[in-house]
Protein backbone atom coordinates (compact mmCIF):
# COMPACT_ATOMS: atom_id res chain seq x y z
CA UNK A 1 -96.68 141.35 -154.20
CA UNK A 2 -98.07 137.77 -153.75
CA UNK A 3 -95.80 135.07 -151.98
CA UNK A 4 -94.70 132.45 -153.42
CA UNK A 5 -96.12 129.09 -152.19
CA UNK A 6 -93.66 126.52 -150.24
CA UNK A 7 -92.55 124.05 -152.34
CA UNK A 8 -91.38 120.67 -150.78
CA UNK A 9 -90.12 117.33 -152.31
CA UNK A 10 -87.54 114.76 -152.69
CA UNK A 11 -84.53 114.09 -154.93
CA UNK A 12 -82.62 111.08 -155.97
CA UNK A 13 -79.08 110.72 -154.99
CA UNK A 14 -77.09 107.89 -155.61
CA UNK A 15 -73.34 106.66 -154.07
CA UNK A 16 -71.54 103.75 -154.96
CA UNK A 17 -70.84 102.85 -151.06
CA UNK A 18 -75.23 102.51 -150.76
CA UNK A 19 -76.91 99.78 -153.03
CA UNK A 20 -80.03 101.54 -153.30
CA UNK A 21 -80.87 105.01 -154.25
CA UNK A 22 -81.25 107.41 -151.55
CA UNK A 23 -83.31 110.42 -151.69
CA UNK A 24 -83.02 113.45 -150.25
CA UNK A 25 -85.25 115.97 -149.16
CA UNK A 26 -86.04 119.64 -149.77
CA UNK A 27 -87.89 123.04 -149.09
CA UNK A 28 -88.18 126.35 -150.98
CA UNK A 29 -89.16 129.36 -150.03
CA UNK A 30 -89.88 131.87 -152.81
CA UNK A 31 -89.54 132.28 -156.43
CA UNK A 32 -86.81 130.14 -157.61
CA UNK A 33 -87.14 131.63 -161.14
CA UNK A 34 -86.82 135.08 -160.67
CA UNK A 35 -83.37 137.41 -160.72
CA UNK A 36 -82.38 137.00 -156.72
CA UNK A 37 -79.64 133.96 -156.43
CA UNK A 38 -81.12 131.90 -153.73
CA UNK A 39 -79.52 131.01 -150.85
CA UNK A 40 -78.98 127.34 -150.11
CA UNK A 41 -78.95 126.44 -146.47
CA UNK A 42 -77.38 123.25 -144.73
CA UNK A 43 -77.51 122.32 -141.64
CA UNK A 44 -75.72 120.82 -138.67
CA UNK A 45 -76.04 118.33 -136.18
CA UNK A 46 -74.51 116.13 -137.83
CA UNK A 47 -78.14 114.41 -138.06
CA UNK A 48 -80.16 117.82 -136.91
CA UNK A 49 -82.60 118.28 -139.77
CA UNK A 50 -83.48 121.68 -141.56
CA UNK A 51 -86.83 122.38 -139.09
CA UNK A 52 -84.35 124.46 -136.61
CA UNK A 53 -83.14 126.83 -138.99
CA UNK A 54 -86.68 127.68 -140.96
CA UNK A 55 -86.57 131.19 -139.28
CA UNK A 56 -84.06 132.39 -142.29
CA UNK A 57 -87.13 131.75 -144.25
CA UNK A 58 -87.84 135.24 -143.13
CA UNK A 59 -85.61 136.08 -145.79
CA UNK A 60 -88.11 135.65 -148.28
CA UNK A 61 -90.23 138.29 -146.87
CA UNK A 62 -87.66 140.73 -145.38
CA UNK A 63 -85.55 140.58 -149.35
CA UNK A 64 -87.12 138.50 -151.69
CA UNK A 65 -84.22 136.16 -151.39
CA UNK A 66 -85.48 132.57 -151.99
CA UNK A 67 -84.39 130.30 -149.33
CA UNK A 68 -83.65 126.26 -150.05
CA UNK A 69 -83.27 124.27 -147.09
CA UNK A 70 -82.25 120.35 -147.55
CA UNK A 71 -82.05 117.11 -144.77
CA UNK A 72 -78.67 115.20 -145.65
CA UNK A 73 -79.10 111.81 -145.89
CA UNK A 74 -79.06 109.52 -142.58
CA UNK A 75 -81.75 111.94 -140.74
CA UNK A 76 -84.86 113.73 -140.55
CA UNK A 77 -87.10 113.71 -143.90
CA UNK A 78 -84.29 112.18 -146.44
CA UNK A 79 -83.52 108.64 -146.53
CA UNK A 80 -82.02 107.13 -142.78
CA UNK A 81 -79.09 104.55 -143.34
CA UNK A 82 -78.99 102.36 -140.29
CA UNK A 83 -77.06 99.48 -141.78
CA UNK A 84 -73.70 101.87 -142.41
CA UNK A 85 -72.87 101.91 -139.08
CA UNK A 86 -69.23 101.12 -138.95
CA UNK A 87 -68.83 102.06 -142.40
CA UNK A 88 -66.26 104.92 -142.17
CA UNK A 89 -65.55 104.93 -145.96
CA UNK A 90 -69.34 106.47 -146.37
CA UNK A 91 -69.37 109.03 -143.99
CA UNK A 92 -66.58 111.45 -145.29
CA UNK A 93 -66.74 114.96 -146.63
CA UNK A 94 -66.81 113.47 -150.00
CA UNK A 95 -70.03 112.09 -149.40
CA UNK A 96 -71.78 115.41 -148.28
CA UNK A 97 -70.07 117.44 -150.67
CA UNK A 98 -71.68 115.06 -153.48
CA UNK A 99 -75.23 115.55 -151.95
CA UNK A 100 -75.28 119.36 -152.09
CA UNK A 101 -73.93 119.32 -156.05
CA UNK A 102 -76.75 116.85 -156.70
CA UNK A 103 -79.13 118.88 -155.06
CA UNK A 104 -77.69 122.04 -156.89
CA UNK A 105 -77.85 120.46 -160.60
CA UNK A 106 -81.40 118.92 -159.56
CA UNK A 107 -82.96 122.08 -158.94
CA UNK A 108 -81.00 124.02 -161.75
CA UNK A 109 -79.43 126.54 -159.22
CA UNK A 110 -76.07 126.78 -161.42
CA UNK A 111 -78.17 128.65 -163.97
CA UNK A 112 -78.90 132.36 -164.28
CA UNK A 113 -78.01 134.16 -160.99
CA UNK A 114 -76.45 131.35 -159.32
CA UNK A 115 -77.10 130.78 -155.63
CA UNK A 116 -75.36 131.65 -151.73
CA UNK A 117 -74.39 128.96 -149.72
CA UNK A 118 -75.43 129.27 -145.76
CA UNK A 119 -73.86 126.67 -143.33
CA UNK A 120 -74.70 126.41 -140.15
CA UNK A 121 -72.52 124.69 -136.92
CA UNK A 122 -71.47 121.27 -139.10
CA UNK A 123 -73.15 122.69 -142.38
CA UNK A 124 -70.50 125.30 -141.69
CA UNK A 125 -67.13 122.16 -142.24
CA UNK A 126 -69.52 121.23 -145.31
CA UNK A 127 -70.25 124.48 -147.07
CA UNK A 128 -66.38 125.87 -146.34
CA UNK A 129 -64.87 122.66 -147.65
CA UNK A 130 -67.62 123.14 -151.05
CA UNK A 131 -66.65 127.09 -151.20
CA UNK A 132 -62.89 126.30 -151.49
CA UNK A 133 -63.43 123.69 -154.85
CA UNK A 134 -64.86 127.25 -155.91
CA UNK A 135 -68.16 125.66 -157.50
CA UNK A 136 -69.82 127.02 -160.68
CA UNK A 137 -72.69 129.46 -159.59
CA UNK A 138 -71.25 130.01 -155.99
CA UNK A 139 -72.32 134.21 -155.08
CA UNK A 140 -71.72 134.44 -152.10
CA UNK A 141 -70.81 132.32 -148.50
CA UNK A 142 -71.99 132.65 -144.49
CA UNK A 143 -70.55 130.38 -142.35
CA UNK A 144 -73.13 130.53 -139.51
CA UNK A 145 -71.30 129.27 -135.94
CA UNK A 146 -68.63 127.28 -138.32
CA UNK A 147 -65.95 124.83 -137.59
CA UNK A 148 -63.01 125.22 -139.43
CA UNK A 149 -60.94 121.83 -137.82
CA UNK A 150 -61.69 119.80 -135.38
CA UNK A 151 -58.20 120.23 -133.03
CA UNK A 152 -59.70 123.97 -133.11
CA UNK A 153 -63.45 122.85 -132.35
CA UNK A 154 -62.02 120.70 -129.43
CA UNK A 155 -59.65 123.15 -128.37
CA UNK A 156 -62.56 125.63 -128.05
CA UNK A 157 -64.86 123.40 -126.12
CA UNK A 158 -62.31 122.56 -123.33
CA UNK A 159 -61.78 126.35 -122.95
CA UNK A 160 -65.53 126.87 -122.45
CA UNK A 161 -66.21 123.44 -120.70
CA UNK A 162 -63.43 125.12 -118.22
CA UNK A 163 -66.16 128.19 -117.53
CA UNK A 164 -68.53 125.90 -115.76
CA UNK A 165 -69.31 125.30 -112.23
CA UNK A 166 -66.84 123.18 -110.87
CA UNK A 167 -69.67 120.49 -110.17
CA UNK A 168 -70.99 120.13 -113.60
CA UNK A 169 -67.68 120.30 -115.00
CA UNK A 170 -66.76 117.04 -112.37
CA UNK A 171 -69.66 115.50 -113.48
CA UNK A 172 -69.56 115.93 -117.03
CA UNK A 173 -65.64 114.72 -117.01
CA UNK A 174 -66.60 111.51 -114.74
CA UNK A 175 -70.01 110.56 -117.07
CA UNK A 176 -67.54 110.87 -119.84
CA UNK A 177 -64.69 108.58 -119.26
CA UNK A 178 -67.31 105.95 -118.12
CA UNK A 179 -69.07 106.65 -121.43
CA UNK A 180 -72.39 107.15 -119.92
CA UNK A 181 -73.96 109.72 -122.09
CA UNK A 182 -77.42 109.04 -120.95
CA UNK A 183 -77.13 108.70 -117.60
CA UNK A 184 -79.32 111.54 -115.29
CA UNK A 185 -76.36 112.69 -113.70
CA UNK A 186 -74.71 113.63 -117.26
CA UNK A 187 -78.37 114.81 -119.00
CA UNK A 188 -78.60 117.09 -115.93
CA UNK A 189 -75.39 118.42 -116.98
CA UNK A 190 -75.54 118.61 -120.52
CA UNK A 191 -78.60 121.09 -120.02
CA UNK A 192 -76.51 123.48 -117.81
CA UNK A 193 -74.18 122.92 -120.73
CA UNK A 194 -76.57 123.97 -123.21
CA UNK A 195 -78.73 126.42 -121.65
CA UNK A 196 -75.01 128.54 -121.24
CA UNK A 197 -73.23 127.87 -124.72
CA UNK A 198 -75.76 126.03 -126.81
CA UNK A 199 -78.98 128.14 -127.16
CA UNK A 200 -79.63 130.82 -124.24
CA UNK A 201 -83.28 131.58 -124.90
CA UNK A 202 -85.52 131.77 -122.53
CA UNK A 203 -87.48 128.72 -121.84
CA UNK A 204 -85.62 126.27 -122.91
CA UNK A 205 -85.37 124.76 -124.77
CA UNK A 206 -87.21 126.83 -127.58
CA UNK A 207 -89.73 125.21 -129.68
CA UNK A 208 -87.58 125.67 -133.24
CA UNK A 209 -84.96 123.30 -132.04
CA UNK A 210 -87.44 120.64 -130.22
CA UNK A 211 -87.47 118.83 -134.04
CA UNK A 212 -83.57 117.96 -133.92
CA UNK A 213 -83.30 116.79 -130.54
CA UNK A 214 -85.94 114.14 -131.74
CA UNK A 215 -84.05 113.83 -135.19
CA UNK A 216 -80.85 113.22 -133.04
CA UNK A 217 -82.45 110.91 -130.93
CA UNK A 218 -84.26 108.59 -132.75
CA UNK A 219 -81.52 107.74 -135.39
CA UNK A 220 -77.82 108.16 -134.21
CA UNK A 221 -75.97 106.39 -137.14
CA UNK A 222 -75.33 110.34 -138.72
CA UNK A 223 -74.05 111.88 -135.49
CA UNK A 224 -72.34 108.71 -133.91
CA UNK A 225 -70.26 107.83 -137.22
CA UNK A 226 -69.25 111.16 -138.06
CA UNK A 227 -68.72 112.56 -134.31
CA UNK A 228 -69.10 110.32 -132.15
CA UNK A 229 -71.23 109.47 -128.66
CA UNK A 230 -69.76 112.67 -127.34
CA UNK A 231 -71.20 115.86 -127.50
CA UNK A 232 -68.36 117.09 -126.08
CA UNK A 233 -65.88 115.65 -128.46
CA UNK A 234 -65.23 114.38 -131.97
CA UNK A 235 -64.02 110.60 -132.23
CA UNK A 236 -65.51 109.67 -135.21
CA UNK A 237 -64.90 110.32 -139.20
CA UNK A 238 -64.20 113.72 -138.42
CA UNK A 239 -61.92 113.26 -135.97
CA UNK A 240 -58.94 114.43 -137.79
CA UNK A 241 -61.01 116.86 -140.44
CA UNK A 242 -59.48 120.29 -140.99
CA UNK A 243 -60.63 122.63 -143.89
CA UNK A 244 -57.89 125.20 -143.12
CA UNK A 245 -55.24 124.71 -145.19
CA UNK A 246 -57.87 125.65 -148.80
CA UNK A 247 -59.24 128.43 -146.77
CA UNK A 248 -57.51 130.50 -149.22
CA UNK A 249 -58.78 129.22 -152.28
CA UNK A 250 -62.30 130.20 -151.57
CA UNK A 251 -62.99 133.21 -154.10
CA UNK A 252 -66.58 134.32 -153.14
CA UNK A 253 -67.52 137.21 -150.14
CA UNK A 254 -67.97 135.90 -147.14
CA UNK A 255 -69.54 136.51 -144.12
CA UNK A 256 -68.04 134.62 -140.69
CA UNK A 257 -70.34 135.12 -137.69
CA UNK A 258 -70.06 133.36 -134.03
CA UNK A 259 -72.01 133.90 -130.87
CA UNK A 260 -70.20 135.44 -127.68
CA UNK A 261 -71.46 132.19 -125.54
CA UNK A 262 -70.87 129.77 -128.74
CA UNK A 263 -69.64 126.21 -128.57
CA UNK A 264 -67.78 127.79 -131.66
CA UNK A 265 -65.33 130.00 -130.24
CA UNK A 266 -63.53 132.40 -131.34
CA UNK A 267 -60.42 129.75 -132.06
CA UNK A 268 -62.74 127.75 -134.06
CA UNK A 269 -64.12 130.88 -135.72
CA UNK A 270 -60.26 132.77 -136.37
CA UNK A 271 -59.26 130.53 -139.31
CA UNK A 272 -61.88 131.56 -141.76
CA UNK A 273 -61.31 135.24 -140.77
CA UNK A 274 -57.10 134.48 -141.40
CA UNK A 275 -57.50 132.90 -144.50
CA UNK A 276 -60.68 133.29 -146.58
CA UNK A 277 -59.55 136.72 -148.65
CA UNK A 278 -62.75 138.54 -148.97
CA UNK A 279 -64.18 138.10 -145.31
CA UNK A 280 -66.19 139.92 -142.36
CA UNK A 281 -66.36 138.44 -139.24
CA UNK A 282 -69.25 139.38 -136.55
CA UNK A 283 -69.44 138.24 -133.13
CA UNK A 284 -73.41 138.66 -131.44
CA UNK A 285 -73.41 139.49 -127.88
CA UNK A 286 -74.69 137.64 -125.32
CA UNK A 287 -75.70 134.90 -128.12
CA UNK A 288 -75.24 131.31 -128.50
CA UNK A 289 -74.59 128.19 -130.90
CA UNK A 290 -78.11 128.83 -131.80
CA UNK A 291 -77.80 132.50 -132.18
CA UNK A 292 -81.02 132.80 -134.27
CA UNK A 293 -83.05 131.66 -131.96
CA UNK A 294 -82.22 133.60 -128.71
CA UNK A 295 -84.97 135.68 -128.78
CA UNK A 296 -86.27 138.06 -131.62
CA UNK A 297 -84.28 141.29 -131.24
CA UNK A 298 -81.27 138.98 -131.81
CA UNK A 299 -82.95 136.85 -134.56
CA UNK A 300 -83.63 140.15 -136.17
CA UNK A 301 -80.58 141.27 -135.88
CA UNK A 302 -79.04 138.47 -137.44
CA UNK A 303 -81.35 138.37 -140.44
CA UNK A 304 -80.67 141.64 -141.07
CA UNK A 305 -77.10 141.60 -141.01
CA UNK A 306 -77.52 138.08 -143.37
CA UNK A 307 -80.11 139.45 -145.59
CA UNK A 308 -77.77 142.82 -146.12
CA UNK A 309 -75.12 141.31 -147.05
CA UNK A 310 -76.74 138.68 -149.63
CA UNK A 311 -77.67 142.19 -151.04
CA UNK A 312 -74.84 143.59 -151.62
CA UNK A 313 -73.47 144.60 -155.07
CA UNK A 314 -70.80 141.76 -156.20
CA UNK A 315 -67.95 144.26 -156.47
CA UNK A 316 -68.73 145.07 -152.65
């Protein structure tokens, strides 16, 4: 069986809050014509770029499942919006939700066997919040490392930010009420942070994830409107965002999974389990916010346990 080339390009998206047309950008992986419903990745950040989650494109070759991967607009390869910084009206749900259906109708994913959804860290707040319209096509949902509200996300990072070393916890707390998120003293942090909760691979940080720290970086409108300066915390358009209460109304399988170390804990990670009526929920040991990418035995066990379900039977 030959593979199917990688397929790359951009499409038009339009929004009545941006004057010009904005384009977003896309990869396939596979045959997007043939009987397997793709699956449709987004990813987090906010602001992270796709590049750090192209290891599911070992989907392709492990199942024959076609893999679409996207950058939302305001980072990496789609169109960067520098000049909506302050506008709060743009960077809502609504926005992102309005991306991924233009994407979908672009590339004709409603038709024949439909599609899966994967959403990773924030791609998890936008793919629950599309699952529970119940969209046209929808097969089946993963919500990789999801939020599912911010009081919870928040609630689970002071429980884990409480695991530290009492040092970097001082400094981390002192950097932040001064607001001094590049300082050394709260950089040298951060990465104790991270190496514990964010990814745990050995070195870090691995070279898969390199691409969104630059994405993250170089353009901060994304992250800084919709989160905030914080990576601890969420004081931007988000701040308030919860998903929980139409939990129930999403109708498709769904699989819920959540590292042991993750900066989504398990009180982020409960709702979907309580409320989404056809769910599994798996927890990876000694994993991290970055699951797939602590090491291969655990990225292979993960692509497994994705690519198995994606096969299931609908009925199952």
């Amino acid at each position: 069986m030959t593979d199917t080339k990688p397929e790359e390009g951009t499409i038009p998206f339009n929004t009545p809050h941006i004057r010009r047309t904005c384009f977003t950008y896309y990869k396939t992986i596979g045959d997007l014509s043939g009987t397997s419903p793709p699956l449709v990745v987004i990813h987090g950040g906010p602001g992270a770029g796709h590049e750090y989650l192209l290891p599911f494109a070992q989907l392709w070759q492990l199942f024959r499942i076609p893999v679409v991967f996207y950058d939302q607009i305001g980072c990496a390869s789609s169109t960067h919006l520098p000049e909506t910084a302050g506008d709060e009206d743009l960077w809502q749900e609504s926005h992102f939700i309005a991306e991924l259906n233009n994407l979908l109708d672009s590339l004709h994913l409603r038709d024949g066997p439909g599609y899966h959804i994967l959403g990773h860290s924030w791609g998890g707040r936008i793919a629950a919040a599309f699952a529970a319209t119940r969209p046209q096509g929808l097969r089946r949902l993963i919500l990789a490392c999801g939020i599912a509200s911010t009081e919870t996300w928040v609630e689970g990072m002071r429980m884990i930010r409480e695991q530290l070393p009492l040092n970097v916890q001082k400094t981390l707390d002192e950097e932040e009420k001064t607001g001094n998120f590049s300082s050394p003293r709260f950089q040298e942090a951060m990465t104790a942070f991270n190496r514990k909760y964010f990814c745990r691979a050995e070195p870090f940080p691995p070279k898969e994830v390199l691409p969104a720290f630059k994405h993250m970086s170089e353009d901060k409108t994304t992250s800084n409107m919709i989160k905030g300066p914080s990576p601890l915390d969420c004081t931007g358009t988000f701040r308030t965002w919860t998903c929980i209460p139409r939990l129930h109304q999403i109708a498709v399988p769904t699989l819920v999974y959540n590292g042991e170390f993750d900066t989504s804990h398990d009180v982020t990670t409960a709702p979907f389990f309580e409320h989404i009526p056809r769910v599994r929920w798996v927890t990876f040991s000694n994993a991290g916010h970055m699951c797939h990418l602590d090491g291969p035995e655990l990225r292979e066990k993960i692509m497994r346990t994705v690519g198995g379900f994606l096969g299931q039977q609908q009925g199952e």
